[in-house]
C-alpha atoms as a PDB file:
ATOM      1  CA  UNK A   1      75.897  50.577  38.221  1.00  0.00           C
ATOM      2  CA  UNK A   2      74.908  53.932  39.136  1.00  0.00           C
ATOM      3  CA  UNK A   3      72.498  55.193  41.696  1.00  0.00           C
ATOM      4  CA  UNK A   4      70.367  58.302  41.046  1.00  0.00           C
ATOM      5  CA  UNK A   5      68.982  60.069  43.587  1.00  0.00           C
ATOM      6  CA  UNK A   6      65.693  62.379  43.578  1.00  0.00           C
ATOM      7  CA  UNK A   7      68.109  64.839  46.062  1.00  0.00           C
ATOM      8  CA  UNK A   8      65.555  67.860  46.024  1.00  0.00           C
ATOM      9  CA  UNK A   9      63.554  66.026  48.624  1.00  0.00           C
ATOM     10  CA  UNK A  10      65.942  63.289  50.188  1.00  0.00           C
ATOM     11  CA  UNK A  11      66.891  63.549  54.029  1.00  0.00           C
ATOM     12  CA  UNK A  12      70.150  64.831  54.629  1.00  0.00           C
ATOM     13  CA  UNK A  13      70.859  61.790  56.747  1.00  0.00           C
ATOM     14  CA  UNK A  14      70.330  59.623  53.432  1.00  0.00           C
ATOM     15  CA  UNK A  15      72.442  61.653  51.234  1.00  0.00           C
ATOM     16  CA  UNK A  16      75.136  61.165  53.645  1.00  0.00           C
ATOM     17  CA  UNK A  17      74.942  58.008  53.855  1.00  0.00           C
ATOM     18  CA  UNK A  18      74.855  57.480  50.160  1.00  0.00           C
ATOM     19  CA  UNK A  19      78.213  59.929  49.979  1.00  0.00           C
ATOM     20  CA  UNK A  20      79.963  57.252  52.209  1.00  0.00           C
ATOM     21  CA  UNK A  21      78.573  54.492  50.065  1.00  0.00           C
ATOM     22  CA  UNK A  22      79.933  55.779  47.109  1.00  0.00           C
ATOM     23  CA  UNK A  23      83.673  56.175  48.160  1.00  0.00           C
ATOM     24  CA  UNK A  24      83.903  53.087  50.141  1.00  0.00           C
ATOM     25  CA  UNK A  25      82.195  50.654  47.508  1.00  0.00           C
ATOM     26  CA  UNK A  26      83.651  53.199  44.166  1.00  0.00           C
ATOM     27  CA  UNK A  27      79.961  53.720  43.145  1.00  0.00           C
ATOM     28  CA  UNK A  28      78.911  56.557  41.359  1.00  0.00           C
ATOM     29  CA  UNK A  29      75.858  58.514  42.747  1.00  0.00           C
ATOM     30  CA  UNK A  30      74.233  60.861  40.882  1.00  0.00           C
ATOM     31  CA  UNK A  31      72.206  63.693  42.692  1.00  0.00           C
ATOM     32  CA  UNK A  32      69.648  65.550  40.342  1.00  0.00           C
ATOM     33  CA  UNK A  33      67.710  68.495  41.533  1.00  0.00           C
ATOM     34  CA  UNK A  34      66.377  71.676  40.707  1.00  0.00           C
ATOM     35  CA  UNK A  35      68.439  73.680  43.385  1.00  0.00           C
ATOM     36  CA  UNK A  36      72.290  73.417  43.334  1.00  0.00           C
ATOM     37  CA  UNK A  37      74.049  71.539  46.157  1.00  0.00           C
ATOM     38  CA  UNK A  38      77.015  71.138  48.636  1.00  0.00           C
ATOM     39  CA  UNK A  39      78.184  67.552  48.247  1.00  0.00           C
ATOM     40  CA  UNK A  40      81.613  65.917  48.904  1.00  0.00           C
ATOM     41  CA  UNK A  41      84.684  66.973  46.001  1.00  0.00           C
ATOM     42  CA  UNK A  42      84.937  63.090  44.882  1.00  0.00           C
ATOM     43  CA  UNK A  43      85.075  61.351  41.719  1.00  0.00           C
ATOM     44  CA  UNK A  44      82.316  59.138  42.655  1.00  0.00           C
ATOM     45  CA  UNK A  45      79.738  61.857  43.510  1.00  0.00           C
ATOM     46  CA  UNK A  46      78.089  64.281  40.734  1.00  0.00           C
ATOM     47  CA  UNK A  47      75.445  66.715  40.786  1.00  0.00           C
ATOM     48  CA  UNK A  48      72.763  67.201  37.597  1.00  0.00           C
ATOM     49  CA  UNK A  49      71.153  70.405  37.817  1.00  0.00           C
ATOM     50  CA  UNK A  50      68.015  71.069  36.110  1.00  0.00           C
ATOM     51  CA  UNK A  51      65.657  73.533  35.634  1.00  0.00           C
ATOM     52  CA  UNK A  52      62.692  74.938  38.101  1.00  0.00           C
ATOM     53  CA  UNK A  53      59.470  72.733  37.256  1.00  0.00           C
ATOM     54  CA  UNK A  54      56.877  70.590  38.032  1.00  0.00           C
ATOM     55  CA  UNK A  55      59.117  66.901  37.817  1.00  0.00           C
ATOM     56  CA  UNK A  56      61.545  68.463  35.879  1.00  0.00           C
ATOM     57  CA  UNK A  57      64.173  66.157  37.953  1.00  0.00           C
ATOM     58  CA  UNK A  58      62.078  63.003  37.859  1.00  0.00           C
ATOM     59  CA  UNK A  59      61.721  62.974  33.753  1.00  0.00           C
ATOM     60  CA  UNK A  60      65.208  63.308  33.649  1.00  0.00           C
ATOM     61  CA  UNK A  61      66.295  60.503  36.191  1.00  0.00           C
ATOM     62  CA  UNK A  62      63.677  58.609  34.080  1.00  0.00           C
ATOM     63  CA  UNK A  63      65.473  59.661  30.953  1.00  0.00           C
ATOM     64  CA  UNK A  64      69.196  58.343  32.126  1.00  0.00           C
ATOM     65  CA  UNK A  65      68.521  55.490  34.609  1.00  0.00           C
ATOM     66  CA  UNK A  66      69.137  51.997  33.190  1.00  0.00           C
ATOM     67  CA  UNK A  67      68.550  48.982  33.988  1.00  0.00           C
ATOM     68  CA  UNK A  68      71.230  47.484  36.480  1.00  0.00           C
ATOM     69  CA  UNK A  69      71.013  51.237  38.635  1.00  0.00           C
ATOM     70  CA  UNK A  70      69.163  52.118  41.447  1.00  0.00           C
ATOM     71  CA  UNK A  71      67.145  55.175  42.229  1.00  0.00           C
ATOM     72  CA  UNK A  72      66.510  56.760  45.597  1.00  0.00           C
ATOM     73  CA  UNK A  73      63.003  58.590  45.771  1.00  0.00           C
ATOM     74  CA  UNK A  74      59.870  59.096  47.585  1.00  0.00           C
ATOM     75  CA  UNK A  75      58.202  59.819  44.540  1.00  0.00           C
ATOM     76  CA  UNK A  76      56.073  56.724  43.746  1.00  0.00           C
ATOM     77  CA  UNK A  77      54.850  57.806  40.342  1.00  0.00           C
ATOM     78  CA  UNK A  78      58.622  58.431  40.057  1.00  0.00           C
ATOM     79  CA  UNK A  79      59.551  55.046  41.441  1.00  0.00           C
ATOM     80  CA  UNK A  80      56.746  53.422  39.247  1.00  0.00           C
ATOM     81  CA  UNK A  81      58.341  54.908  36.173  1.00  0.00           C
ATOM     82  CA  UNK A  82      62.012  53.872  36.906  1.00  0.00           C
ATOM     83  CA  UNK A  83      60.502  49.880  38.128  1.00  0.00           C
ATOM     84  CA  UNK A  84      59.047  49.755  34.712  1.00  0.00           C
ATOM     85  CA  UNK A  85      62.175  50.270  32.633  1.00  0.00           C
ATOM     86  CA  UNK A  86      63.636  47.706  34.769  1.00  0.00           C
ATOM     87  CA  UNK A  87      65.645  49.897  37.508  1.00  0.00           C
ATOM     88  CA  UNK A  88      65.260  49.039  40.747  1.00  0.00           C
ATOM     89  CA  UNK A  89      64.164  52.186  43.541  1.00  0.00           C
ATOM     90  CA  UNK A  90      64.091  52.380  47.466  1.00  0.00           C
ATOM     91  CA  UNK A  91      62.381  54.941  48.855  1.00  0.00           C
ATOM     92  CA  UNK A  92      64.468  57.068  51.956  1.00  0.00           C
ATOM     93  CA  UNK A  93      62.695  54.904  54.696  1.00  0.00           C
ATOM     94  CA  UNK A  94      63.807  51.650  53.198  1.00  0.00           C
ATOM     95  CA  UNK A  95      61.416  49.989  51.553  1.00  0.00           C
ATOM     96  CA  UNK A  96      62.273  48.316  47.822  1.00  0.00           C
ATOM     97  CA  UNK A  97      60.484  49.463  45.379  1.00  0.00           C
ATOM     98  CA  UNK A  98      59.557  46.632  42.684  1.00  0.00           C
ATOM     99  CA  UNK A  99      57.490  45.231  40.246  1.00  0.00           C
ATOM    100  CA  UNK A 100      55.418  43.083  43.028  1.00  0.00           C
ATOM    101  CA  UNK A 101      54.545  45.916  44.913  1.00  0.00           C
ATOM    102  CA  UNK A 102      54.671  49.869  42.738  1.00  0.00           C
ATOM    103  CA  UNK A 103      51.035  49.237  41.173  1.00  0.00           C
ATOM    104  CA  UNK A 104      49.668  48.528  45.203  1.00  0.00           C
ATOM    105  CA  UNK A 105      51.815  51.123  46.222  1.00  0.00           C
ATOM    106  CA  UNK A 106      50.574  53.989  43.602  1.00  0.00           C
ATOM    107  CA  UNK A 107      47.112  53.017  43.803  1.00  0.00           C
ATOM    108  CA  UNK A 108      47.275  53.760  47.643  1.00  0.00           C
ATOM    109  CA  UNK A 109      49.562  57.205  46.838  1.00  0.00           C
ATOM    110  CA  UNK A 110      46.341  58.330  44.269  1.00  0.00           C
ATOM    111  CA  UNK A 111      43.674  57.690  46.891  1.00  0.00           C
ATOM    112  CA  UNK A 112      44.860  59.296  49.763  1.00  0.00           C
ATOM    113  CA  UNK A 113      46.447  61.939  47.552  1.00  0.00           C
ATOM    114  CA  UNK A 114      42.343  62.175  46.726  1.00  0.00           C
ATOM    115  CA  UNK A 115      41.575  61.851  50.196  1.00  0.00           C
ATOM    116  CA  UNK A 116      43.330  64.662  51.061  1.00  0.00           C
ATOM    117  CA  UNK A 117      42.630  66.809  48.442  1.00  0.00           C
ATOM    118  CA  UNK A 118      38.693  66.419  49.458  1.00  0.00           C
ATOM    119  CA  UNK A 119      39.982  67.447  53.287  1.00  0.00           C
ATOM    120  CA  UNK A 120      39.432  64.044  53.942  1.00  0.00           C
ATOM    121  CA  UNK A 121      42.716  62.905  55.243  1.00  0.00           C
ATOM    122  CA  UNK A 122      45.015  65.463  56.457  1.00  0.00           C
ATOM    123  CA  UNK A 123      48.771  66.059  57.425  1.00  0.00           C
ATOM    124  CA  UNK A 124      51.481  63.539  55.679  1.00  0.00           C
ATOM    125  CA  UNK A 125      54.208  61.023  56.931  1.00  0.00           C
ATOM    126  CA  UNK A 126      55.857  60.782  60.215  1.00  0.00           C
ATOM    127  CA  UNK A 127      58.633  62.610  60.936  1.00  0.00           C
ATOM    128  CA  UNK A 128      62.249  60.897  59.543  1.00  0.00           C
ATOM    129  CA  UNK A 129      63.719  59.317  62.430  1.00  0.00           C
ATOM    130  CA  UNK A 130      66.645  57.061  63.030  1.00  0.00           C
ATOM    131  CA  UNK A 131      64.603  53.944  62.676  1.00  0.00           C
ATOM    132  CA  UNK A 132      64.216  55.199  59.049  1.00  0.00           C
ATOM    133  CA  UNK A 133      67.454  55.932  58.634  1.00  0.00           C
ATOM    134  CA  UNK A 134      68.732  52.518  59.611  1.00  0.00           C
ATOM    135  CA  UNK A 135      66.331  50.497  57.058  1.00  0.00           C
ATOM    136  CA  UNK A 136      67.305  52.483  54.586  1.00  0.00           C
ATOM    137  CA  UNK A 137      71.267  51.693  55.483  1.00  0.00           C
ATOM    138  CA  UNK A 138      69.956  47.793  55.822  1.00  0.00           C
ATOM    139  CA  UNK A 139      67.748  47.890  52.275  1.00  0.00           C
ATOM    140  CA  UNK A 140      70.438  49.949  50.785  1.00  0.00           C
ATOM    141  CA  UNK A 141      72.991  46.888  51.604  1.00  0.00           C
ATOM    142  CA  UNK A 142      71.065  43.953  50.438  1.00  0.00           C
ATOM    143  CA  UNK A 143      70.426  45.185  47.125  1.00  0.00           C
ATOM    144  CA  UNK A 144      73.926  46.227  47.003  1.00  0.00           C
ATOM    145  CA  UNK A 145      75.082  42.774  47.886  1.00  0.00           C
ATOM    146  CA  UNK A 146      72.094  41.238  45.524  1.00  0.00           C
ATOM    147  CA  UNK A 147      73.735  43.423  42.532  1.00  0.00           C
ATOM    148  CA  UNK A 148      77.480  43.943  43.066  1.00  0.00           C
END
């Protein structure tokens, strides 16, 4: 079990929370990005550079997830890709990705994505706030317990 995380985007307050994770249940996380990072010195945590482009870090946490991992994104198209090679993905304000839900979920991403792009719809999601935070710790949990 491994989880991957789309870091180039991901609260700080998540990461964190996944670096604690990862030493107190011996889990390696994975952090892939296009920018290097600080993270903890620890066996458990690793950092996978890649290069400046458009999903450049999504293809490749497509390319290495497996089945059995989890993946930490708010990318939906990224989330769809991973829940259709059978990896599970929770997005950084706790909700579980799956096969139930991606195709409502992505179908809702495209239109207001539209929406917006006509000047229909403007600005994007709330602010992160501890409320977020904590549903991601409680989400984060169950599936851990589901899949230990």
């Amino acid at each position: 079990m491994r989880i991957w995380v789309d870091a180039d985007a991901c609260p700080v307050e998540i990461k964190e929370l996944l670096y604690r994770t990862a030493e107190r249940l011996q889990i390696k996380v994975k952090l892939v990005a296009n920018q290097s990072m600080r993270v903890p010195k620890s066996e458990f945590i690793e950092t996978l550079l890649v290069r400046d482009g458009a999903n450049v870090a999504d293809r490749r946490i497509v390319e290495l997830a497996a089945p059995g991992d989890l993946v930490v994104t708010a990318d939906i198209p990224l989330a769809a890709e991973t829940v259709a090679k059978g990896v599970a993905a929770i997005d950084p304000r706790g909700s579980l990705l799956t096969e139930a839900n991606i195709s409502e979920r992505l179908a809702l991403r495209n239109m207001l994505d539209q929406l917006r792009g006509g000047g229909y719809v403007g600005g994007g999601p709330k602010p992160f706030g501890p409320k977020d935070r904590q549903a991601f710790a409680n989400q984060l949990d169950r599936w851990l317990a589901a899949n230990k």
